[in-house]
Protein backbone atom coordinates (compact mmCIF):
# COMPACT_ATOMS: atom_id res chain seq x y z
CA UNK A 1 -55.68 84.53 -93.14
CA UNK A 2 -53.45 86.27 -95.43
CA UNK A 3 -55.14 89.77 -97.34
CA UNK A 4 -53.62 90.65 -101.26
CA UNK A 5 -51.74 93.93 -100.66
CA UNK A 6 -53.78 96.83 -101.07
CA UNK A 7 -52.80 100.03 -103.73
CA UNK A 8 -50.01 102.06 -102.74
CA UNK A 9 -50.81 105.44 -103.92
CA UNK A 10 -48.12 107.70 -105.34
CA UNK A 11 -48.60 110.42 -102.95
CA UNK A 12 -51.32 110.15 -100.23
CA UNK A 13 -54.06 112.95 -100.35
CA UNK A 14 -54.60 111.85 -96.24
CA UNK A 15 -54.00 114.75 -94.17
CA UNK A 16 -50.83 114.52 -92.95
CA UNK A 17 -51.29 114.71 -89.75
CA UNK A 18 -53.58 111.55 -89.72
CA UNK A 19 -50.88 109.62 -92.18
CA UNK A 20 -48.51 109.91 -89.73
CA UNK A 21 -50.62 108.51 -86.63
CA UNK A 22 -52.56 105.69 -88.61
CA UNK A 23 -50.86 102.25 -88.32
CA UNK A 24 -51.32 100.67 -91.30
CA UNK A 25 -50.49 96.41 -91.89
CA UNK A 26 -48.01 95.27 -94.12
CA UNK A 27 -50.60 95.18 -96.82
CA UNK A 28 -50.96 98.76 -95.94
CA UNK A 29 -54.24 98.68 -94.74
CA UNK A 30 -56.50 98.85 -91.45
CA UNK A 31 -59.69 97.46 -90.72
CA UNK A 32 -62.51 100.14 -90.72
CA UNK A 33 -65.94 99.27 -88.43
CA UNK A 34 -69.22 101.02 -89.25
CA UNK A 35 -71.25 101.14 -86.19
CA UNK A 36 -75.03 103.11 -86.83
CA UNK A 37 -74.49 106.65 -85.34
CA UNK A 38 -77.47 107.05 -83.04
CA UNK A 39 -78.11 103.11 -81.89
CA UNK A 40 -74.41 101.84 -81.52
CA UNK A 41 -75.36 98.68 -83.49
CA UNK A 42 -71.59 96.93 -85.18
CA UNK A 43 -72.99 97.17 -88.98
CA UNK A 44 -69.55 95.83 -90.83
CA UNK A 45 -65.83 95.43 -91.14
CA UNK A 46 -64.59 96.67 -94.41
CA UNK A 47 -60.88 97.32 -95.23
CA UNK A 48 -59.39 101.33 -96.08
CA UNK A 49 -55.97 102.17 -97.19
CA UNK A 50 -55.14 106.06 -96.87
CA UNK A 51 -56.80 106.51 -100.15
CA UNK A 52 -59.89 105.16 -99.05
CA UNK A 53 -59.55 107.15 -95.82
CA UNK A 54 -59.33 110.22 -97.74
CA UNK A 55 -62.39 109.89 -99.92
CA UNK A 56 -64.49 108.56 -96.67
CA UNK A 57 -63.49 112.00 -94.96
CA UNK A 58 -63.83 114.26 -97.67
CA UNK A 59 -67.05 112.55 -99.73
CA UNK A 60 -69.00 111.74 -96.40
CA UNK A 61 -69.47 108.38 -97.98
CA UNK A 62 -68.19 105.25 -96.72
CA UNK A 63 -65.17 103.93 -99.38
CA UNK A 64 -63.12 100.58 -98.72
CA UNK A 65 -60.77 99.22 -100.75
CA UNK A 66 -62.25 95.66 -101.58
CA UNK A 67 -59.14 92.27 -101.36
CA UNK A 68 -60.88 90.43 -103.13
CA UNK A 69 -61.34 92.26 -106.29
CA UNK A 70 -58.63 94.95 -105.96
CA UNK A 71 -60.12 97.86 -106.32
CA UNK A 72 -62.14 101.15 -104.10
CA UNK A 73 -65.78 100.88 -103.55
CA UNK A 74 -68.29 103.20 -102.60
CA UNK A 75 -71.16 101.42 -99.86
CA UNK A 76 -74.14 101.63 -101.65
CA UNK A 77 -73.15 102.56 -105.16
CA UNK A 78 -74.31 99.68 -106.81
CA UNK A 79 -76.97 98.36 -103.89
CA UNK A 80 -78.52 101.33 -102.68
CA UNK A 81 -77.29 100.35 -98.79
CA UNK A 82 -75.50 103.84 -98.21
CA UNK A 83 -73.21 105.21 -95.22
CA UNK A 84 -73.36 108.40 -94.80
CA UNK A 85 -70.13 109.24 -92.62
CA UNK A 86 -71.63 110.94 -89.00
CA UNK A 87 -68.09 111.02 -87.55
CA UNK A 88 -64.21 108.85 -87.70
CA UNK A 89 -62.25 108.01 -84.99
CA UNK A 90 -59.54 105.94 -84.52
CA UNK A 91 -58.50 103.65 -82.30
CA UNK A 92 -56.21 104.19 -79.10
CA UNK A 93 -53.24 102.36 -81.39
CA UNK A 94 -54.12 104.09 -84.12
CA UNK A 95 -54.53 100.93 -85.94
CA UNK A 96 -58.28 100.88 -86.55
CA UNK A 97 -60.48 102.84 -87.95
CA UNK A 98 -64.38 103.13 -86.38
CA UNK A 99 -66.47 105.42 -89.25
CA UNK A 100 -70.20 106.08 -87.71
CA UNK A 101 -72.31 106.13 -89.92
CA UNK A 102 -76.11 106.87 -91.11
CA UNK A 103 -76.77 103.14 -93.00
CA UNK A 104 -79.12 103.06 -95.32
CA UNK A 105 -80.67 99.64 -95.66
CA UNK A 106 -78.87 96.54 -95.34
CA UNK A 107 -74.83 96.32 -94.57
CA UNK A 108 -73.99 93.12 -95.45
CA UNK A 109 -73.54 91.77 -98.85
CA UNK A 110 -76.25 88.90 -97.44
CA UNK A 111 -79.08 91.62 -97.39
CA UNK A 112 -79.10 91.47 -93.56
CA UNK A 113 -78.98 94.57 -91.49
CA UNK A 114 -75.67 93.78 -90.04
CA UNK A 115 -72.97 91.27 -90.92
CA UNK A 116 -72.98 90.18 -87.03
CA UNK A 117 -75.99 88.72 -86.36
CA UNK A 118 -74.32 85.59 -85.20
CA UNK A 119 -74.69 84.62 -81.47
CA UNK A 120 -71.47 83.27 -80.10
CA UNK A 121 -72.48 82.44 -76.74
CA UNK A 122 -75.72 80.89 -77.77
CA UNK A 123 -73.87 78.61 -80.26
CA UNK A 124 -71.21 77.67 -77.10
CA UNK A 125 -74.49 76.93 -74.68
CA UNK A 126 -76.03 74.51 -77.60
């Protein structure tokens, strides 16, 4: 599966220090997981570029740059379903992004809690 490039910002407003370690794809961006803060649960995969980066660190709300329709959203602006940022980590590689968050109501776009609610192995033993 192929993703549209995301924006390429003039000048990234991502601290420098964090530009410099994040390994981005060629579209120039990373995959971002928000996992619930105090349970652990895998909420979502969303997409962030260093602009989206920067507004999840400095708003405290969850922002991902959306393929599909090109552009920055903000979790919960138009549902209600907010992330409150609890802390942001990245990976070992540097090449994802894990944002804990406080979740407000459903994650996924289907109005369930979390966008994994599929079980693998119970599908393999069927």
């Amino acid at each position: 599966m192929t993703s549209t490039p995301g924006p390429t910002p003039p000048t990234s407003r991502l601290d420098p220090a964090i530009a410099a370690r994040l390994k981005r794809g060629a579209d120039g961006l990373v995959p971002a997981i928000a996992q619930q803060y105090d349970t652990g649960e895998v909420l979502m995969l969303g997409w962030m570029d260093d602009e989206a980066l920067h507004r999840t660190l400095t708003t405290g709300r969850c922002t991902y740059w959306s393929r599909s329709r090109q552009e920055y959203w903000v979790k919960g602006d138009t549902s209600g379903h907010i992330q409150r940022v609890k802390s942001v980590a990245l990976d070992c590689d540097a090449d994802t992004v894990l944002v804990k968050v406080d979740q407000t109501g459903a994650a996924c776009h289907t109005g369930d809690r979390t966008c994994f609610d599929a079980d693998v192995l119970t599908l393999l033993d069927s």
